[in-house]
N, C-alpha and C. Protein backbone atom coordinates (compact mmCIF):
# COMPACT_ATOMS: atom_id res chain seq x y z
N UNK A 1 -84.85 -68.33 -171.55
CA UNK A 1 -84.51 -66.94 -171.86
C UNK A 1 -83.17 -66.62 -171.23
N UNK A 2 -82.50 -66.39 -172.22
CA UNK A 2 -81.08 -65.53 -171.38
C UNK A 2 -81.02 -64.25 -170.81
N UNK A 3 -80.60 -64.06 -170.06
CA UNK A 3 -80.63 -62.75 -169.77
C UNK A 3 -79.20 -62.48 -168.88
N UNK A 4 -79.19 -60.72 -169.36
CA UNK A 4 -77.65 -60.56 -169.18
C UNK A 4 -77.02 -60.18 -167.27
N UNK A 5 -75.68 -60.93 -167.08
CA UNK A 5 -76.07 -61.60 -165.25
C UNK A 5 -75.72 -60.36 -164.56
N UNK A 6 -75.41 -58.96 -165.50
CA UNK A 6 -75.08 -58.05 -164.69
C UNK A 6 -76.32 -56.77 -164.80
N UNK A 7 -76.73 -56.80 -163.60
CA UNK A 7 -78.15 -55.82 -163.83
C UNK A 7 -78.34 -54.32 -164.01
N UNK A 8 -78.81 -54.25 -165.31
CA UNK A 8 -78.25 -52.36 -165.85
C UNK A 8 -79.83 -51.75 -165.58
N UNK A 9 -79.73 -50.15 -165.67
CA UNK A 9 -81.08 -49.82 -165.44
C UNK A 9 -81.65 -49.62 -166.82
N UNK A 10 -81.55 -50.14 -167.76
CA UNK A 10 -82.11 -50.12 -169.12
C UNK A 10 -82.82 -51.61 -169.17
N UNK A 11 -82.42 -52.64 -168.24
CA UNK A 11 -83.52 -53.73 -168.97
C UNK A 11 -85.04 -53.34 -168.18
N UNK A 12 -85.37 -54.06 -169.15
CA UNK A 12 -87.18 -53.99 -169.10
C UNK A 12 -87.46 -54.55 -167.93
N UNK A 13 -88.62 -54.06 -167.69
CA UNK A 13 -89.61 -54.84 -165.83
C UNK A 13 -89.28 -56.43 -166.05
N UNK A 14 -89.79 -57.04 -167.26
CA UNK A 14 -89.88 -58.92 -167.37
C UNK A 14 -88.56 -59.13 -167.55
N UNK A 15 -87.31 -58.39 -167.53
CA UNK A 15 -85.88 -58.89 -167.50
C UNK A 15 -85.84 -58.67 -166.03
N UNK A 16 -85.93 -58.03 -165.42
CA UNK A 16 -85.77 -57.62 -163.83
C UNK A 16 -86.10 -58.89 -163.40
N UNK A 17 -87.55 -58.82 -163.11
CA UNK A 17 -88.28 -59.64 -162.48
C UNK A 17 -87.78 -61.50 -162.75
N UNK A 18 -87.46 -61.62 -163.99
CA UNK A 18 -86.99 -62.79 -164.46
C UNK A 18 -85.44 -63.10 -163.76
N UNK A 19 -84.37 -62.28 -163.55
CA UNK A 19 -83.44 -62.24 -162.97
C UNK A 19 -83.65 -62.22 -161.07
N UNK A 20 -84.71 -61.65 -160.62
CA UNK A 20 -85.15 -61.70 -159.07
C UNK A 20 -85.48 -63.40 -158.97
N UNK A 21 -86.45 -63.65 -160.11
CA UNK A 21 -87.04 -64.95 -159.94
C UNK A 21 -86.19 -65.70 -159.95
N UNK A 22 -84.84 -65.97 -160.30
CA UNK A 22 -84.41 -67.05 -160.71
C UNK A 22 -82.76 -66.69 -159.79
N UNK A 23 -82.27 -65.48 -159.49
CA UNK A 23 -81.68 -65.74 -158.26
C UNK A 23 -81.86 -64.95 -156.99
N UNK A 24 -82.95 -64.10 -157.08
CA UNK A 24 -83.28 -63.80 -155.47
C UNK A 24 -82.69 -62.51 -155.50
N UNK A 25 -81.66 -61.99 -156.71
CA UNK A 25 -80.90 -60.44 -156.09
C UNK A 25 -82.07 -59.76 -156.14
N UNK A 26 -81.51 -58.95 -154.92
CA UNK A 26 -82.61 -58.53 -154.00
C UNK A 26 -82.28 -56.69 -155.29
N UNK A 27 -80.58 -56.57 -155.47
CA UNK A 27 -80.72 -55.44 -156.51
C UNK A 27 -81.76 -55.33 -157.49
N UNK A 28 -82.03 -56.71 -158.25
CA UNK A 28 -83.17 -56.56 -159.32
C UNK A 28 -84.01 -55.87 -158.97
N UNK A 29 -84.73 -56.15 -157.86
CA UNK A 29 -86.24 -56.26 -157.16
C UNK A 29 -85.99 -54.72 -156.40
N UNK A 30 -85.15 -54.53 -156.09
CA UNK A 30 -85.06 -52.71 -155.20
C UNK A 30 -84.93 -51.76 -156.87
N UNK A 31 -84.22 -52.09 -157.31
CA UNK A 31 -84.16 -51.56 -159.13
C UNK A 31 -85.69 -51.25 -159.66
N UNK A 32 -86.14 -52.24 -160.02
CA UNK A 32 -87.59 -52.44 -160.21
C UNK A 32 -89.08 -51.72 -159.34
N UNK A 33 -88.44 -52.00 -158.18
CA UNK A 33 -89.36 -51.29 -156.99
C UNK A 33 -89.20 -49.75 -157.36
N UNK A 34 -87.78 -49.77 -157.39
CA UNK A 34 -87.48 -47.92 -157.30
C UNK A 34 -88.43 -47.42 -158.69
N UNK A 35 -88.84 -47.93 -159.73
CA UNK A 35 -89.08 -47.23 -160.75
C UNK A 35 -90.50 -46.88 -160.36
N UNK A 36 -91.25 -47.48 -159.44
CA UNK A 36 -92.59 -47.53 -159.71
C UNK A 36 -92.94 -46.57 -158.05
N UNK A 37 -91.80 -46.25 -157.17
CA UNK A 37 -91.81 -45.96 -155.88
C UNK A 37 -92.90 -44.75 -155.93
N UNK A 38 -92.94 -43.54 -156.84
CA UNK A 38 -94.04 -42.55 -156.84
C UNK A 38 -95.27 -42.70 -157.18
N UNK A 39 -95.65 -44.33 -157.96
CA UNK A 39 -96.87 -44.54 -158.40
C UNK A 39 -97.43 -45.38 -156.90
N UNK A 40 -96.55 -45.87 -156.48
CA UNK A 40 -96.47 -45.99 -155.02
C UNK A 40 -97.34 -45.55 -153.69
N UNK A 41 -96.71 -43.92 -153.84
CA UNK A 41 -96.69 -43.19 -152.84
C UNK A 41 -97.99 -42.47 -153.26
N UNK A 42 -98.14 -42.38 -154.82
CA UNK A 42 -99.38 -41.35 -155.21
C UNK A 42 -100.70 -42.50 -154.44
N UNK A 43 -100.60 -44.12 -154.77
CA UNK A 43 -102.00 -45.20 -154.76
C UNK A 43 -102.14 -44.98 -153.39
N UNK A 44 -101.15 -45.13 -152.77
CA UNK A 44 -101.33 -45.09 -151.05
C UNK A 44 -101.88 -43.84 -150.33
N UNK A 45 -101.71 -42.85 -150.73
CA UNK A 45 -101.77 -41.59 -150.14
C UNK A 45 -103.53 -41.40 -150.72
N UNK A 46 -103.26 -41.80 -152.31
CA UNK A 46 -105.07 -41.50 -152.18
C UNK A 46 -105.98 -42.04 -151.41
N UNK A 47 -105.52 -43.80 -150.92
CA UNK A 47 -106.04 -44.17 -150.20
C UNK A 47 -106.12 -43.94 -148.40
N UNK A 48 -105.02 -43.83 -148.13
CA UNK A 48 -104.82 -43.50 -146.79
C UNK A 48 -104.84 -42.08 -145.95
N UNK A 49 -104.72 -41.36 -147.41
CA UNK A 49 -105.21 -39.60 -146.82
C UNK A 49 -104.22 -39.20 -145.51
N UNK A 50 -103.15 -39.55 -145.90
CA UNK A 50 -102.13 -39.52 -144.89
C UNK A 50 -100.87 -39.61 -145.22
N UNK A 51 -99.76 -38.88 -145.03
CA UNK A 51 -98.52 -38.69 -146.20
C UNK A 51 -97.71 -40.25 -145.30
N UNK A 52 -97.74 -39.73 -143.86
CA UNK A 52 -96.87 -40.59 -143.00
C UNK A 52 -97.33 -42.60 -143.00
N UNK A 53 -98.82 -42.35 -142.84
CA UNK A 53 -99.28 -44.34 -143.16
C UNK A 53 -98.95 -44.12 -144.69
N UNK A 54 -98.99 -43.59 -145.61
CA UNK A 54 -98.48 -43.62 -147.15
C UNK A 54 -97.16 -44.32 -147.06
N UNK A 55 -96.31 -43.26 -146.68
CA UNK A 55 -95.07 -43.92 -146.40
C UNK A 55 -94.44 -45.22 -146.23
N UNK A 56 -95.25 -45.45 -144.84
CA UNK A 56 -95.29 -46.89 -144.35
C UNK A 56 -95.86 -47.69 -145.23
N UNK A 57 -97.13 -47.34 -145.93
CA UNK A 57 -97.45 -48.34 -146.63
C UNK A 57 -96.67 -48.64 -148.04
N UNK A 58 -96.07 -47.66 -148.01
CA UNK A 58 -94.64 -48.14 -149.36
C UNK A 58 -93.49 -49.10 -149.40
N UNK A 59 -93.42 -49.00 -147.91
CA UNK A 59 -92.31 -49.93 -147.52
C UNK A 59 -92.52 -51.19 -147.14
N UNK A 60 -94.24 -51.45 -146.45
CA UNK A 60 -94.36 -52.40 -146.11
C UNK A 60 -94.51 -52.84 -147.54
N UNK A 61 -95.00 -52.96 -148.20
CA UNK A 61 -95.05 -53.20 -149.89
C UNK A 61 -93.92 -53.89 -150.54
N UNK A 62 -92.95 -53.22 -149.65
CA UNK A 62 -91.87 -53.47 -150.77
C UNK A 62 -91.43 -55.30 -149.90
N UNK A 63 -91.93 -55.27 -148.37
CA UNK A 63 -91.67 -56.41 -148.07
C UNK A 63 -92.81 -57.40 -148.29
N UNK A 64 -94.02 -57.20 -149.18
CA UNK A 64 -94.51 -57.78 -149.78
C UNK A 64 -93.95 -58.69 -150.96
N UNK A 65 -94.00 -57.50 -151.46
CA UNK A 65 -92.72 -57.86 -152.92
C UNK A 65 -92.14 -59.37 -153.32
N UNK A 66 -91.30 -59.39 -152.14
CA UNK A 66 -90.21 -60.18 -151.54
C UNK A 66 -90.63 -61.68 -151.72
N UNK A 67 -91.86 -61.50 -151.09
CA UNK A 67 -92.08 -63.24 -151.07
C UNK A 67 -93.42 -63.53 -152.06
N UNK A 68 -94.04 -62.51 -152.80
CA UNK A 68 -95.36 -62.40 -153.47
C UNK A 68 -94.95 -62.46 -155.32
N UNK A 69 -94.16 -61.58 -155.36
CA UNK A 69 -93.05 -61.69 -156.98
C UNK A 69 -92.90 -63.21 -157.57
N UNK A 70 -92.33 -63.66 -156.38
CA UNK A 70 -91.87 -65.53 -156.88
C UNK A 70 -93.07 -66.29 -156.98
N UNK A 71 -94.52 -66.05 -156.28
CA UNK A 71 -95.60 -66.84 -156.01
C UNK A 71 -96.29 -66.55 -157.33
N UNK A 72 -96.37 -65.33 -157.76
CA UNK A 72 -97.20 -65.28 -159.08
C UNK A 72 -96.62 -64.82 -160.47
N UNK A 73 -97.38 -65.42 -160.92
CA UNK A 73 -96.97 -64.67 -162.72
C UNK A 73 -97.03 -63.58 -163.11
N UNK A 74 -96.44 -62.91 -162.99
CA UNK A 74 -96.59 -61.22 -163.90
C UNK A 74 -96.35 -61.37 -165.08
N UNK A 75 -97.29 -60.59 -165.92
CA UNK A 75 -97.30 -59.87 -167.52
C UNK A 75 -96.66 -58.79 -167.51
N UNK A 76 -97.59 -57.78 -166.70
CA UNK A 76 -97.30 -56.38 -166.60
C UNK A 76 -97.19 -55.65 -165.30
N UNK A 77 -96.24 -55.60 -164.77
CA UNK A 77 -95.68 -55.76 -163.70
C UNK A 77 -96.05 -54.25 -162.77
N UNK A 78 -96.17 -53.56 -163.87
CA UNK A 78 -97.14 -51.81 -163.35
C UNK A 78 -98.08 -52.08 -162.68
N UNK A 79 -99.00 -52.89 -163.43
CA UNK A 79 -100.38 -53.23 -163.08
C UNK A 79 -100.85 -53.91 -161.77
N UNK A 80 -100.20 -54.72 -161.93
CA UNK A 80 -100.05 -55.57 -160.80
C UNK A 80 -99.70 -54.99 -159.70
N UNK A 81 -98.80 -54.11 -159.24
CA UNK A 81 -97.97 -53.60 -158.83
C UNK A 81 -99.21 -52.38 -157.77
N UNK A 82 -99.51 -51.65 -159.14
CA UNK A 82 -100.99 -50.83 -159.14
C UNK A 82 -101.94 -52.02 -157.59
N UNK A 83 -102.46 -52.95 -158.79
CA UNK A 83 -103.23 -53.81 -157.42
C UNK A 83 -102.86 -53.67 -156.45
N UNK A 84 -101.66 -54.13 -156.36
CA UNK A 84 -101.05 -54.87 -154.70
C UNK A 84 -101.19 -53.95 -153.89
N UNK A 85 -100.82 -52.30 -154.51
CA UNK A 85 -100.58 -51.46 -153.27
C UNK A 85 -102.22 -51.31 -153.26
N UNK A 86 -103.12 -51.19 -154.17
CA UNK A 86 -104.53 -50.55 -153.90
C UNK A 86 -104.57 -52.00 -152.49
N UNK A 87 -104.75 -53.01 -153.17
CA UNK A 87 -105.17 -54.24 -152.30
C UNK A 87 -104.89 -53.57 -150.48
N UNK A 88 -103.36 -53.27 -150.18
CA UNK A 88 -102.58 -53.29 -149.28
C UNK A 88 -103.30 -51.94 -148.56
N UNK A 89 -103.46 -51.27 -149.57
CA UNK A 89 -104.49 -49.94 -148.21
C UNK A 89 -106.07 -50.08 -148.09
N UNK A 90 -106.50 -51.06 -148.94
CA UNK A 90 -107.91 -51.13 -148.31
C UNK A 90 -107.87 -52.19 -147.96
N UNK A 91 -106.86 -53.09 -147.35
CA UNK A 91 -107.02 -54.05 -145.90
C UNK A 91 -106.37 -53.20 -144.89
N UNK A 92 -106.02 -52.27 -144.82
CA UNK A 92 -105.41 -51.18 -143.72
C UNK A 92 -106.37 -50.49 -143.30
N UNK A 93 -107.12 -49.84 -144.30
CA UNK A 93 -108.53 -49.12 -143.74
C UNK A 93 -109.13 -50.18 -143.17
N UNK A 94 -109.71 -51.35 -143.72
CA UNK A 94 -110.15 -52.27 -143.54
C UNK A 94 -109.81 -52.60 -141.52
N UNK A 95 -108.46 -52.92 -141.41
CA UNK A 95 -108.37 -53.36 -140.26
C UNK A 95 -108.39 -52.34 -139.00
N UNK A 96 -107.84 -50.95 -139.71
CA UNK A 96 -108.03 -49.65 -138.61
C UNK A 96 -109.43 -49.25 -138.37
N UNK A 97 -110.32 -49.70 -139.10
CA UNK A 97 -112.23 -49.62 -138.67
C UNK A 97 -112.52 -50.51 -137.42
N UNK A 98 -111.98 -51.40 -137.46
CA UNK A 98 -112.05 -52.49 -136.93
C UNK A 98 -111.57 -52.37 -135.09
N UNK A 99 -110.36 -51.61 -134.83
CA UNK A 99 -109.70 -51.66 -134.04
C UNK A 99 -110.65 -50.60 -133.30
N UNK A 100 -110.63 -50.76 -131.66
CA UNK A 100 -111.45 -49.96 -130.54
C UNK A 100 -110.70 -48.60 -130.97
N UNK A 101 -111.89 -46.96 -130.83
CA UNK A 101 -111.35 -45.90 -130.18
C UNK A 101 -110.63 -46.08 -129.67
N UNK A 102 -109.47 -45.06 -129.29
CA UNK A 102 -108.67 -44.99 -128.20
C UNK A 102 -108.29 -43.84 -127.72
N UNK A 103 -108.94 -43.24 -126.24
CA UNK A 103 -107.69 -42.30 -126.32
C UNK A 103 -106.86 -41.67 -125.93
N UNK A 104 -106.54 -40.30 -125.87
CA UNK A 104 -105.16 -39.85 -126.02
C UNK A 104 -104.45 -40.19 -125.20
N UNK A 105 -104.86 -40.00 -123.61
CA UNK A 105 -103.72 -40.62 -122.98
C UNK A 105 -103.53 -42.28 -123.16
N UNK A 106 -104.49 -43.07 -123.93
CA UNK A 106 -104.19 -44.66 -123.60
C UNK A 106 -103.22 -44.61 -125.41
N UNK A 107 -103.34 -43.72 -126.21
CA UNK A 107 -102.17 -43.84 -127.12
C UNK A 107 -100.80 -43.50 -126.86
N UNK A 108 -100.89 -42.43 -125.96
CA UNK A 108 -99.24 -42.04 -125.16
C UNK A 108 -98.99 -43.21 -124.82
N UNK A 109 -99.53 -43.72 -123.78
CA UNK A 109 -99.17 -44.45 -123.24
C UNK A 109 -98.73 -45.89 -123.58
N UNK A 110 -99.27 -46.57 -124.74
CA UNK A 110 -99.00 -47.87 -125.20
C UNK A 110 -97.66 -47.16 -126.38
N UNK A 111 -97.97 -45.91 -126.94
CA UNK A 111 -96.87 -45.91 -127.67
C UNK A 111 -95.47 -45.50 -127.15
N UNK A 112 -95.16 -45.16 -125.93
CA UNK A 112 -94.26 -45.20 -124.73
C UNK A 112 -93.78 -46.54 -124.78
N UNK A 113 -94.28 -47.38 -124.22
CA UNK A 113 -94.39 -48.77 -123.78
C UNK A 113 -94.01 -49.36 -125.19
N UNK A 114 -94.60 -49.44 -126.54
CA UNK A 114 -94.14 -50.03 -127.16
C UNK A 114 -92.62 -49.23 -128.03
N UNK A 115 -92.39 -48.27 -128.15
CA UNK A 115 -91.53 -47.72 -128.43
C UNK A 115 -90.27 -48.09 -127.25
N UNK A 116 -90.66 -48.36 -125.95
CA UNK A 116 -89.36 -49.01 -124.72
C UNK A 116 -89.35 -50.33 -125.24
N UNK A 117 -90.19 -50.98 -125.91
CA UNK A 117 -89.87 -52.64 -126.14
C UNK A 117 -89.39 -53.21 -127.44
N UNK A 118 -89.88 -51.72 -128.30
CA UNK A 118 -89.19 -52.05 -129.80
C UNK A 118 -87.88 -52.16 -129.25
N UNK A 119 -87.38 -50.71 -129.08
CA UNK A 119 -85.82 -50.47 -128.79
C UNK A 119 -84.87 -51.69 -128.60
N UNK A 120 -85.21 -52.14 -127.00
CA UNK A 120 -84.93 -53.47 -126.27
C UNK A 120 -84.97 -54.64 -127.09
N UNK A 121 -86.05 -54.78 -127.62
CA UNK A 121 -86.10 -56.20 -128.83
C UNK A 121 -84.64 -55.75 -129.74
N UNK A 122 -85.03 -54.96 -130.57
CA UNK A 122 -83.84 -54.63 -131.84
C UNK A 122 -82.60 -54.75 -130.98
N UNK A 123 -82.40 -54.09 -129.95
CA UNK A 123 -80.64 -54.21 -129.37
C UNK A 123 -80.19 -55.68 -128.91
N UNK A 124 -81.47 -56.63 -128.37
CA UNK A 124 -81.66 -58.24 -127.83
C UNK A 124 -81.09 -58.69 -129.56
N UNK A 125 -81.40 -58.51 -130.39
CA UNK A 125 -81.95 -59.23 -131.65
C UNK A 125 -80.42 -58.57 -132.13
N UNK A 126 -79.95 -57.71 -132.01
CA UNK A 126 -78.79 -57.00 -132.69
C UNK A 126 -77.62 -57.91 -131.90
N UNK A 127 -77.48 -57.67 -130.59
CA UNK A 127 -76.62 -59.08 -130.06
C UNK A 127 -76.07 -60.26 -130.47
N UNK A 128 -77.32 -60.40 -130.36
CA UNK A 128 -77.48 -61.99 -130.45
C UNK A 128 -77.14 -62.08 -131.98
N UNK A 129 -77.22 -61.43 -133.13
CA UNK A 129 -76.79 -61.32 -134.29
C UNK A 129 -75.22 -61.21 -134.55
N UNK A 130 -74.89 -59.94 -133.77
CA UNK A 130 -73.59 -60.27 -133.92
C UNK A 130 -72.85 -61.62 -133.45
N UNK A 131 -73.38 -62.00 -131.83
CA UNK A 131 -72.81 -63.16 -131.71
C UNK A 131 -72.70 -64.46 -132.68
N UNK A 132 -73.86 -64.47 -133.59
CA UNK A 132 -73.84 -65.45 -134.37
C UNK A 132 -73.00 -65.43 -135.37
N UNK A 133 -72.76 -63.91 -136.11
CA UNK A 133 -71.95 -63.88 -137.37
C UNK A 133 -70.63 -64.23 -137.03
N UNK A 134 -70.32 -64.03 -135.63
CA UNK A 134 -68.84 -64.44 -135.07
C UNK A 134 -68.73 -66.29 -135.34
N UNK A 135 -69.79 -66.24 -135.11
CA UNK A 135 -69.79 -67.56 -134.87
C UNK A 135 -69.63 -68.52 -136.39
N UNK A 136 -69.88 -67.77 -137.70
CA UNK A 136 -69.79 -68.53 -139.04
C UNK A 136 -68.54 -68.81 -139.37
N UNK A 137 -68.72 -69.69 -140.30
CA UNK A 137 -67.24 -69.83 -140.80
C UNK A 137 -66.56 -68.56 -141.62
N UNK A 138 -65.24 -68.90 -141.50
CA UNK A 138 -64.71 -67.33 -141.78
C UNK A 138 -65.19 -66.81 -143.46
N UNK A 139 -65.40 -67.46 -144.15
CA UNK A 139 -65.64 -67.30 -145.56
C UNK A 139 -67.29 -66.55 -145.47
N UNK A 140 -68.18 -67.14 -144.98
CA UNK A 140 -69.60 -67.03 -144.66
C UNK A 140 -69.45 -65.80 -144.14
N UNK A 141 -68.70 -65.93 -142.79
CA UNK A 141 -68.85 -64.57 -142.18
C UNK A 141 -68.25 -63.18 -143.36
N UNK A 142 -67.24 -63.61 -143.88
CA UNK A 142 -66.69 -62.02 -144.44
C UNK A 142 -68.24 -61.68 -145.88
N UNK A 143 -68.36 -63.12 -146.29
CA UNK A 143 -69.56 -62.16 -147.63
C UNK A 143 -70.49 -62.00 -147.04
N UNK A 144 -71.40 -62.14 -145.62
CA UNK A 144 -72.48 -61.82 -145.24
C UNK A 144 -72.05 -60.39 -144.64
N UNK A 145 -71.05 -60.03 -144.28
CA UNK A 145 -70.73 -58.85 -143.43
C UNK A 145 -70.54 -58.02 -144.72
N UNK A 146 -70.19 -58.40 -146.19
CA UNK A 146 -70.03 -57.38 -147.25
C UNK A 146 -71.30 -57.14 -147.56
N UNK A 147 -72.19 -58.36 -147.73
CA UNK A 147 -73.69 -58.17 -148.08
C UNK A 147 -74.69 -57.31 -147.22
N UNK A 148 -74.68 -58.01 -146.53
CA UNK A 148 -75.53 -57.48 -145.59
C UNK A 148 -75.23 -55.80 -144.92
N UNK A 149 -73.76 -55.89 -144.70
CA UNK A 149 -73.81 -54.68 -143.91
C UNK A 149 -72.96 -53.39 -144.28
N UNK A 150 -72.30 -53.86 -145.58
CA UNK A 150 -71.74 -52.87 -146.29
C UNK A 150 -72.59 -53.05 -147.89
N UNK A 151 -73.25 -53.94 -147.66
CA UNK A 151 -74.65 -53.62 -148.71
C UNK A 151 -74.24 -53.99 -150.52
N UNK A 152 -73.33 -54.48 -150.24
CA UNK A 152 -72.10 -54.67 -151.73
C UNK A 152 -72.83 -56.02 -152.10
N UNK A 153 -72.95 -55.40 -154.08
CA UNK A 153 -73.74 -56.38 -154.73
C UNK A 153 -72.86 -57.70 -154.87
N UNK A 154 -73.65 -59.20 -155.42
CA UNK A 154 -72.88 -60.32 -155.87
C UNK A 154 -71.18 -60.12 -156.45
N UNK A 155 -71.56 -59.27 -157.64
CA UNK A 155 -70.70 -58.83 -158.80
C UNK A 155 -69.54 -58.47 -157.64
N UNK A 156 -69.32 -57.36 -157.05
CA UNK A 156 -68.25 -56.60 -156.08
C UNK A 156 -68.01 -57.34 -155.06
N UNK A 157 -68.73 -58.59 -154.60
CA UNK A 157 -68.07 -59.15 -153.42
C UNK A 157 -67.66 -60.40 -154.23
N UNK A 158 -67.99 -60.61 -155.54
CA UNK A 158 -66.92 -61.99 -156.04
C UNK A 158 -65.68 -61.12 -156.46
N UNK A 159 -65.48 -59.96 -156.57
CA UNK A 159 -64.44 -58.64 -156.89
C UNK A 159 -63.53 -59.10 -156.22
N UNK A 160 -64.28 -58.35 -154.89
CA UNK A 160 -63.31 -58.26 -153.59
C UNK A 160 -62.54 -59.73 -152.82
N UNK A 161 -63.18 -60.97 -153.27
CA UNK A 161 -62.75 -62.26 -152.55
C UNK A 161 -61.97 -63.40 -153.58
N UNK A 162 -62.11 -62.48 -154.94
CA UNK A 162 -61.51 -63.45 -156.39
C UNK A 162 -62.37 -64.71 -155.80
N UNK A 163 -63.67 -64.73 -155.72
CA UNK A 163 -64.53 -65.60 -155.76
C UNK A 163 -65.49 -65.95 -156.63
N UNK A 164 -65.89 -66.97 -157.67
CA UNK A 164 -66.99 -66.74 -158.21
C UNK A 164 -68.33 -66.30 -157.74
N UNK A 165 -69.37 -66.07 -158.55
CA UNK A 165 -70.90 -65.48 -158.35
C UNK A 165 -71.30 -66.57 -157.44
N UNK A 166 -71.13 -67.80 -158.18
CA UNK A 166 -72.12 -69.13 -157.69
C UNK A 166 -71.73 -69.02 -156.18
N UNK A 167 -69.86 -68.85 -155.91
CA UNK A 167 -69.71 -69.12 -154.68
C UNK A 167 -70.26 -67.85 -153.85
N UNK A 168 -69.97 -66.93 -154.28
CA UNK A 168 -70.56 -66.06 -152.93
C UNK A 168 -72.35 -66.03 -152.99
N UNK A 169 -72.59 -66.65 -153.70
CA UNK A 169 -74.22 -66.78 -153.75
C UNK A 169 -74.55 -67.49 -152.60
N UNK A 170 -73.88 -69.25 -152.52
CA UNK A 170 -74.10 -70.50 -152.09
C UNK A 170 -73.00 -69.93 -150.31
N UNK A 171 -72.33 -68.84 -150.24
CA UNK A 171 -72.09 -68.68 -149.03
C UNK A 171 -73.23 -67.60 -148.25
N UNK A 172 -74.10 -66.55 -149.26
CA UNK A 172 -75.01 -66.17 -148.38
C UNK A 172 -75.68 -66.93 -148.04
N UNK A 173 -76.31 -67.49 -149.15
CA UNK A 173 -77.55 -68.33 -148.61
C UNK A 173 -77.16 -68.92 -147.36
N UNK A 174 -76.00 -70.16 -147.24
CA UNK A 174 -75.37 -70.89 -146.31
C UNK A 174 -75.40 -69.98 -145.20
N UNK A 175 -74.80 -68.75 -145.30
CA UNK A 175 -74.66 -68.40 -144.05
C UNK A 175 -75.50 -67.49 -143.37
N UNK A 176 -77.06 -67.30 -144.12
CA UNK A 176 -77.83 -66.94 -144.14
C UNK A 176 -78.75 -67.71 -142.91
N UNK A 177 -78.98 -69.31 -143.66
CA UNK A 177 -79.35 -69.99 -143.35
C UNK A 177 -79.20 -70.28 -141.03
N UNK A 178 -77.43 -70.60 -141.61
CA UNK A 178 -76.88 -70.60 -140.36
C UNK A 178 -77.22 -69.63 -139.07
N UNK A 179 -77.23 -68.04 -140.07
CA UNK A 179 -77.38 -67.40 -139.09
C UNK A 179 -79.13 -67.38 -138.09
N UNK A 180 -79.90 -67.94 -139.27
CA UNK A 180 -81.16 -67.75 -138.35
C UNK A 180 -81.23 -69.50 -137.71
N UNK A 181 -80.61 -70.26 -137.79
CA UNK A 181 -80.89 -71.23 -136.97
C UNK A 181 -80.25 -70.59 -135.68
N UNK A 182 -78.99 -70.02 -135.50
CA UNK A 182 -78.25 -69.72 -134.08
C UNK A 182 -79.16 -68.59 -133.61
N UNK A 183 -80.07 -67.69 -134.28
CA UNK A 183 -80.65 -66.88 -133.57
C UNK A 183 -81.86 -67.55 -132.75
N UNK A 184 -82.14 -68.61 -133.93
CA UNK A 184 -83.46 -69.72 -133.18
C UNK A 184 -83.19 -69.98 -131.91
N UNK A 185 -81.94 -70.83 -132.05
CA UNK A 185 -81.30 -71.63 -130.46
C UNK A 185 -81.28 -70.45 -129.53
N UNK A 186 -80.68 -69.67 -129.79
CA UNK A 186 -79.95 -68.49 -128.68
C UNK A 186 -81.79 -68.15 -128.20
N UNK A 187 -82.80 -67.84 -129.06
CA UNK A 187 -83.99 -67.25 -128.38
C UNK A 187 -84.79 -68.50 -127.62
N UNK A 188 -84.38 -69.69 -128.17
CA UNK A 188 -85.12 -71.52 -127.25
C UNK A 188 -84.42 -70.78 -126.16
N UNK A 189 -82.92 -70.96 -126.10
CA UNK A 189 -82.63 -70.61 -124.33
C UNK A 189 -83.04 -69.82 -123.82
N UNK A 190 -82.94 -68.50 -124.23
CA UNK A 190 -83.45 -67.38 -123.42
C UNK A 190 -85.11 -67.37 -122.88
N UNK A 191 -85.96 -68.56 -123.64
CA UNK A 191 -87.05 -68.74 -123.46
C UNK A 191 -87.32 -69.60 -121.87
């Protein structure tokens, strides 16, 4: 099947999804996600009776998505879609039955404590990130710093570098790659 390499919001769910499958833009798959984001928020909320775990459970969803899209076959990608989130809040109820009472002061208190260690992790993890992107080759480093952090699709960063698609594809990945091996090493030492 051909399909056309620049992604408009008029193709159909099985053009999306067929273009995610076959190179990973993550635009397809946020495109696609976005259409279905209120059928979303309506499955979760009936289930979770809660606007704020709704929320969360939309997003964690969407990092479902990510690695669950490529594993199976979709027809009808609503439907499915439908499942995953029903699936995704009744293993949430599922696991919050499960978990001891707790209370109020022992929830202050761990959510203190874990809210001081998120912080600390993300700024450890933000470091050590930048140190690594310093560390790529200069080509790697400039399209992961367009990708990643000025958020600019394939199309606009082969724009901006008179680079082809293939190449700035084969430099995220590459320097993708790179970057989580140096975060590996950097966390072996600190271990």
């Amino acid at each position: 099947m051909a399909f056309v390499k620049n992604i408009q919001s008029g193709q159909s769910d099985a053009e999306l999804l067929q273009h995610y499958k076959s190179t990973g833009s993550m635009q397809a798959l946020g495109m696609l996600y976005q259409r279905y984001m209120d059928l979303l928020y309506g499955v979760c909320l009936k289930y979770l009776k809660n606007n704020d775990d709704a929320k969360d459970a939309v997003i964690n969803i969407f990092e479902e998505l990510i690695t669950k899209v490529k594993k199976y076959e979709i027809d009808h990608f609503k439907a499915w879609l439908y499942q995953l989130a029903k699936n995704h809040c009744l293993m949430k109820i599922r696991s919050s039955k499960s978990q001891p009472v707790k209370t109020a002061i022992d929830v202050v208190y761990l959510t203190e404590n874990m809210h001081l260690e998120t912080v600390m992790d993300k700024e450890e993890n933000l470091n050590s990130m930048e140190k690594c992107i310093e560390q790529l080759p200069d080509a790697q480093k400039l399209v992961i710093q367009l990708f990643y952090l000025q958020q600019k699709c394939y199309k606009e960063i082969a724009h901006s570098t008179a680079a082809d698609i293939n190449t700035v594809r084969s430099f995220i990945q590459n320097g993708r790659r790179n970057l989580k091996n140096c975060m590996e090493k950097q966390a072996l030492q600190k271990a």
